[in-house]
C-alpha atoms as a PDB file:
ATOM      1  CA  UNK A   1     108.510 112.406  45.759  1.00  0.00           C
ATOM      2  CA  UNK A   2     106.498 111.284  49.075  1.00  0.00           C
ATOM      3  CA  UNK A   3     107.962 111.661  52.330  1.00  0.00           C
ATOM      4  CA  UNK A   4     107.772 108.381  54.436  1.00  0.00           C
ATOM      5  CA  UNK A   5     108.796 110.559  57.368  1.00  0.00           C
ATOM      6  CA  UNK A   6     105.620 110.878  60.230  1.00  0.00           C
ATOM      7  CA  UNK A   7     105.727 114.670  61.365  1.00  0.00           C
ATOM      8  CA  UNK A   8     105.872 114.440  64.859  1.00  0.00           C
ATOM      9  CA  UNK A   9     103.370 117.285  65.209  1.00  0.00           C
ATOM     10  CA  UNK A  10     100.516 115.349  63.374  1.00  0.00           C
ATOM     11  CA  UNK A  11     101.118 111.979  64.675  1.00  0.00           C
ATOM     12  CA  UNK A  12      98.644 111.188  67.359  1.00  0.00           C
ATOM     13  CA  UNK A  13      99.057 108.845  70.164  1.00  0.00           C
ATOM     14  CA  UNK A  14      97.205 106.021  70.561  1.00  0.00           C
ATOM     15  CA  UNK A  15      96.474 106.276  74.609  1.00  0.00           C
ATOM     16  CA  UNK A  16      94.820 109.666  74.254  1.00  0.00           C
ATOM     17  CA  UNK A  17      94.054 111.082  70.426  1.00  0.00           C
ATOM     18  CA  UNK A  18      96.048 113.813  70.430  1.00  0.00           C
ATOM     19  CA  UNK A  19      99.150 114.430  68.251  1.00  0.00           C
ATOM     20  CA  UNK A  20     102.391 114.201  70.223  1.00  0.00           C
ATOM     21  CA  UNK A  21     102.860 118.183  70.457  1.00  0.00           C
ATOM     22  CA  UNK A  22      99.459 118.517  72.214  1.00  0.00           C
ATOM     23  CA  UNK A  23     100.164 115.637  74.879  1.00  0.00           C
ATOM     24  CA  UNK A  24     101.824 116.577  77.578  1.00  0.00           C
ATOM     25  CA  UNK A  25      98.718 119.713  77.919  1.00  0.00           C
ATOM     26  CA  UNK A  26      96.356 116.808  77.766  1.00  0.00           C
ATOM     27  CA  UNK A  27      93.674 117.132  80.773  1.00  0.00           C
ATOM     28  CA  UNK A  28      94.551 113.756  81.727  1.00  0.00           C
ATOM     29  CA  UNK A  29      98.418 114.373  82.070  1.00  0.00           C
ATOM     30  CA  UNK A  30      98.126 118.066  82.906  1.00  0.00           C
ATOM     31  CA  UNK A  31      96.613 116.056  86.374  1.00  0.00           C
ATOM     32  CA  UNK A  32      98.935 113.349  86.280  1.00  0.00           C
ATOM     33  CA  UNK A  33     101.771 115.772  86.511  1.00  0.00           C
ATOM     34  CA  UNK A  34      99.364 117.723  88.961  1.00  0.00           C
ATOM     35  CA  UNK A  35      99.719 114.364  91.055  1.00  0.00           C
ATOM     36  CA  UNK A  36     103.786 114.375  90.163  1.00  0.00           C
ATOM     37  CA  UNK A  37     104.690 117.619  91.608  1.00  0.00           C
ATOM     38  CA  UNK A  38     102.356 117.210  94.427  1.00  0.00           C
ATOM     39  CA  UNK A  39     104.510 113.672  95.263  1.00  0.00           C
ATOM     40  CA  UNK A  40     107.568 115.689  94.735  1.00  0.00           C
ATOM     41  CA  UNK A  41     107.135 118.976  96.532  1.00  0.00           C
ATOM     42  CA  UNK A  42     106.355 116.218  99.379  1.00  0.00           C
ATOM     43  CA  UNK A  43     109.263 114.352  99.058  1.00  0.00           C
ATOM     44  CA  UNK A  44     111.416 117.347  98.807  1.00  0.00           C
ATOM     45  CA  UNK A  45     109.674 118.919 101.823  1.00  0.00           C
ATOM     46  CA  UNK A  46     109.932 115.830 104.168  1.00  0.00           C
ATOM     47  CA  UNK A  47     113.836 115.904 103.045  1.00  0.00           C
ATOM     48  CA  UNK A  48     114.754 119.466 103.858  1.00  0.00           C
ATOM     49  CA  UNK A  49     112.344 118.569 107.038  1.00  0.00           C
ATOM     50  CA  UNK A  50     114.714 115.883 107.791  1.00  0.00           C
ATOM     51  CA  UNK A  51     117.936 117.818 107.674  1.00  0.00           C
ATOM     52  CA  UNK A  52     116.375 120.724 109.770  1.00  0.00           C
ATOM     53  CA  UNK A  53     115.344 117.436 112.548  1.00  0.00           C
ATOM     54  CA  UNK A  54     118.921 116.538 112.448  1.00  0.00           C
ATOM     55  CA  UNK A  55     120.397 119.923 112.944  1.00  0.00           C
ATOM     56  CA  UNK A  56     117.890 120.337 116.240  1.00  0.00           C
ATOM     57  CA  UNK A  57     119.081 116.654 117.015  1.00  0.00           C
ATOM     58  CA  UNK A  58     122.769 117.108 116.296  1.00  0.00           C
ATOM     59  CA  UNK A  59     124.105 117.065 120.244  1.00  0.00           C
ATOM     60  CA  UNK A  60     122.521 112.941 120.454  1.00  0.00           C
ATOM     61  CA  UNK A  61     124.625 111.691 118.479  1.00  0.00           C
ATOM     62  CA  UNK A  62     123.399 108.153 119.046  1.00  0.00           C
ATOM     63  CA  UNK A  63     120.263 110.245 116.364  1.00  0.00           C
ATOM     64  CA  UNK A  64     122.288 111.935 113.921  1.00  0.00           C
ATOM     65  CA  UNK A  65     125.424 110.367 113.125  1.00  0.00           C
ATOM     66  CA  UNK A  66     127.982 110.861 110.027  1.00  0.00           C
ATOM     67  CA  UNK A  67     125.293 108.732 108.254  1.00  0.00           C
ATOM     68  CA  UNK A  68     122.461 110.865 108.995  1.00  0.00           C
ATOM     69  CA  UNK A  69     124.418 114.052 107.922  1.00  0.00           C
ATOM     70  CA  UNK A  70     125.074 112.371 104.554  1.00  0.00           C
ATOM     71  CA  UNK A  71     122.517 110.485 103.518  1.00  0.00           C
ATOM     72  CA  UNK A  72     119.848 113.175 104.520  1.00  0.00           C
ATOM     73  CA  UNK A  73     121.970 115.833 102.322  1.00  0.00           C
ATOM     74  CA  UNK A  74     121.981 113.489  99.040  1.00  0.00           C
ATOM     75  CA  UNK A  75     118.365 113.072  99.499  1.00  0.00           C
ATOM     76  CA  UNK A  76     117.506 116.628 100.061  1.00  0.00           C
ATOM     77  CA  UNK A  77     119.659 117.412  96.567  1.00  0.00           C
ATOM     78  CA  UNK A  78     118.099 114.341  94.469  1.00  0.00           C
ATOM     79  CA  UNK A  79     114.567 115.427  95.750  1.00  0.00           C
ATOM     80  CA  UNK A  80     115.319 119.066  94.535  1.00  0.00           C
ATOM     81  CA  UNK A  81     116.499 117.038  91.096  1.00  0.00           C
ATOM     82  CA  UNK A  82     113.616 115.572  91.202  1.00  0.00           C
ATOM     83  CA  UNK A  83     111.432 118.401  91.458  1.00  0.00           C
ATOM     84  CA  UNK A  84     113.644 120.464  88.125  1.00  0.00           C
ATOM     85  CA  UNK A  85     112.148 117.045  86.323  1.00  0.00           C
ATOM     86  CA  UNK A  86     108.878 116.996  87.119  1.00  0.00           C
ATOM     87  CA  UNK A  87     108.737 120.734  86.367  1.00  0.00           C
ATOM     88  CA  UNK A  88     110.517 120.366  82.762  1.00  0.00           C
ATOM     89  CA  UNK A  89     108.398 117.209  81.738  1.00  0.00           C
ATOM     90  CA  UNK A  90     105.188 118.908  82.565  1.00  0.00           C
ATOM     91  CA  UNK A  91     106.824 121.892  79.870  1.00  0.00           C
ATOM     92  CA  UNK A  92     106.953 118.962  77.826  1.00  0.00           C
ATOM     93  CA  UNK A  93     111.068 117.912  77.950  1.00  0.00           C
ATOM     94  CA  UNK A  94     110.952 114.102  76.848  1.00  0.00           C
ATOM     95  CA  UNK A  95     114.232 114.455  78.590  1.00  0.00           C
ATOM     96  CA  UNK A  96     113.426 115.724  82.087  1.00  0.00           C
ATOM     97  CA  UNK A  97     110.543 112.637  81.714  1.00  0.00           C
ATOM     98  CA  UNK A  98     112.997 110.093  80.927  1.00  0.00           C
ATOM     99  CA  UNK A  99     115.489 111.265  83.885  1.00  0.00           C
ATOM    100  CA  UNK A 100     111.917 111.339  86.311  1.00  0.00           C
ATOM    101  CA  UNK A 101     111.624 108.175  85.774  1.00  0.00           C
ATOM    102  CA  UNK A 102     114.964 106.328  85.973  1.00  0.00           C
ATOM    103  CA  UNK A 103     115.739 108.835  89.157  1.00  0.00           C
ATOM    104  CA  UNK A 104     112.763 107.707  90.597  1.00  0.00           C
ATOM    105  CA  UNK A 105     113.004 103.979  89.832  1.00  0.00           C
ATOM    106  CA  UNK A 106     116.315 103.894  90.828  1.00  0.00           C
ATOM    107  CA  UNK A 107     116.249 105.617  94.078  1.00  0.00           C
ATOM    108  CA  UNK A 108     113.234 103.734  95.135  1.00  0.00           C
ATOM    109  CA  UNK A 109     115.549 100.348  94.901  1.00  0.00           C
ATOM    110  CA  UNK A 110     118.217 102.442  97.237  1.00  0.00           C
ATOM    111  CA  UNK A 111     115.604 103.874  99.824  1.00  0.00           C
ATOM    112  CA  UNK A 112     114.411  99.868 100.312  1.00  0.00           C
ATOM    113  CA  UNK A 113     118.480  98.586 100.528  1.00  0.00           C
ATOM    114  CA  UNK A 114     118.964 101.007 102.827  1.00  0.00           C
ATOM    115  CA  UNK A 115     116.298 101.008 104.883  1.00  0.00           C
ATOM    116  CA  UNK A 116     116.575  96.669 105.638  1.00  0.00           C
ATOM    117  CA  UNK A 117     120.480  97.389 106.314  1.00  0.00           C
ATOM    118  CA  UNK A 118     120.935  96.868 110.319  1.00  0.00           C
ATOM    119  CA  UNK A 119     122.285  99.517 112.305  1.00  0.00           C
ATOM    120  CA  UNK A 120     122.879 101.871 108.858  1.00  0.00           C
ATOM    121  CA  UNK A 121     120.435 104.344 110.025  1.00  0.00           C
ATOM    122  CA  UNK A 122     118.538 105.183 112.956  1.00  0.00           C
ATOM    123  CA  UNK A 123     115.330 104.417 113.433  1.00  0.00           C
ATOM    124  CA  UNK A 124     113.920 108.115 113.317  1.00  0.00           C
ATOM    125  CA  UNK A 125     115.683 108.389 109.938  1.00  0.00           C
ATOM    126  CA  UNK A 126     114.789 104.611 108.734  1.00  0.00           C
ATOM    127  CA  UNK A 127     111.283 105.650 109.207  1.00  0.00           C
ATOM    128  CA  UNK A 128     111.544 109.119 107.130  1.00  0.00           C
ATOM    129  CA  UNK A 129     112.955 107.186 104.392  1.00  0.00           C
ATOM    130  CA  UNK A 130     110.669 104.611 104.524  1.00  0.00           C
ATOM    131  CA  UNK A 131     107.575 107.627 104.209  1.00  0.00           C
ATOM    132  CA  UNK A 132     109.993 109.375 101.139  1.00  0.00           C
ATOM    133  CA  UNK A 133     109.817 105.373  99.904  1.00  0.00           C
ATOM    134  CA  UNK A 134     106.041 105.458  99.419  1.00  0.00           C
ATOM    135  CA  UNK A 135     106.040 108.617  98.452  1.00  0.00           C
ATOM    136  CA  UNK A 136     108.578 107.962  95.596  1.00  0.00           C
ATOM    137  CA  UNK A 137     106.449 104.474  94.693  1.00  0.00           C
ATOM    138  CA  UNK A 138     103.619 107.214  93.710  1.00  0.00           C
ATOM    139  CA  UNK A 139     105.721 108.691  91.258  1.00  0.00           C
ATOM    140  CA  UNK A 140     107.123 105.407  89.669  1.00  0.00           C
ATOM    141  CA  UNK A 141     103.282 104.842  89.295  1.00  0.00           C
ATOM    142  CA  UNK A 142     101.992 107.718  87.894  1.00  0.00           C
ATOM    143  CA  UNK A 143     105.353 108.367  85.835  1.00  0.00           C
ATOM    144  CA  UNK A 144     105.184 105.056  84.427  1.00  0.00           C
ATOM    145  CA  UNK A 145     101.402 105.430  84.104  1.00  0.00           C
ATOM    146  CA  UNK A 146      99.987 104.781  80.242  1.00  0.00           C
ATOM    147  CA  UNK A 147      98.757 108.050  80.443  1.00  0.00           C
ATOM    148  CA  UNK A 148     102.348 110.048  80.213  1.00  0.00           C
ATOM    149  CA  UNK A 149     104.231 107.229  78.615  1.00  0.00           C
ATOM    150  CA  UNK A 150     101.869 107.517  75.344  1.00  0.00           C
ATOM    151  CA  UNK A 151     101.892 111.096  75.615  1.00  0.00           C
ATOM    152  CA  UNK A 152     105.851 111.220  75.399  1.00  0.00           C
ATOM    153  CA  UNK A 153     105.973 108.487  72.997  1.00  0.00           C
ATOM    154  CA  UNK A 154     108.292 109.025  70.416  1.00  0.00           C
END
């Protein structure tokens, strides 16, 4: 009797030509997630920066307010998520990949409705987000990118 079933090791992906086991070592995704955890390490590094800014800041507080305190601790903990996602995709978790880019989607749509809110955040901290914004836009790109979509392709 003949299997119908594709085995997931010899199917090959259309994007690239190599079967789906051999994908995420690809050159061209081994520097896309090259790009990824460069993005991320960034974001992550500007967030922990943030929190360090707010602790030096903490006797104005007209600069770091309840806000400040709270919003730059989910974003330091997200961009350490973050990070753990980029880090298991790249091992090839279609998983971590899937999370990377809903996470990053989603909190892209948050940065920008919190960002235009008046008065939310100061402006030292409205700009910060804004720069973890863009850098966050780089890895909906390259995330969403043909690239590592075919090569996690079920």
């Amino acid at each position: 009797m003949t299997s119908t079933r594709t085995d997931r090791s010899t199917a090959t992906t259309a994007a690239t030509g190599t079967t789906a086991d051999e994908a995420p070592a690809h050159p061209l995704s081994l520097s896309a997630f090259r790009t990824l955890k460069n993005l991320v390490t960034c974001y992550a590094g500007l967030s922990v920066a943030t929190l360090a800014v707010a602790y030096l800041l903490r006797a104005h507080s007209d600069l770091v307010t309840a806000t400040v305190w709270v919003r730059g601790g989910i974003v330091a903990l997200t961009s350490l998520l973050m990070l753990s996602f980029v880090t298991r995709s790249a091992r090839g978790s279609r998983g971590a990949f899937r999370r990377l880019r809903i996470a990053s989607g989603a909190m892209v749509v948050a940065i920008a409705v919190i960002v235009s809110l008046p008065g939310f955040l100061p402006l030292w901290m409205r700009i910060e987000q804004g720069l973890c914004g863009v850098l966050l836009l780089g890895v909906v790109a390259v995330a969403n990118g043909r690239q590592l979509r075919a090569a996690f392709a079920a």
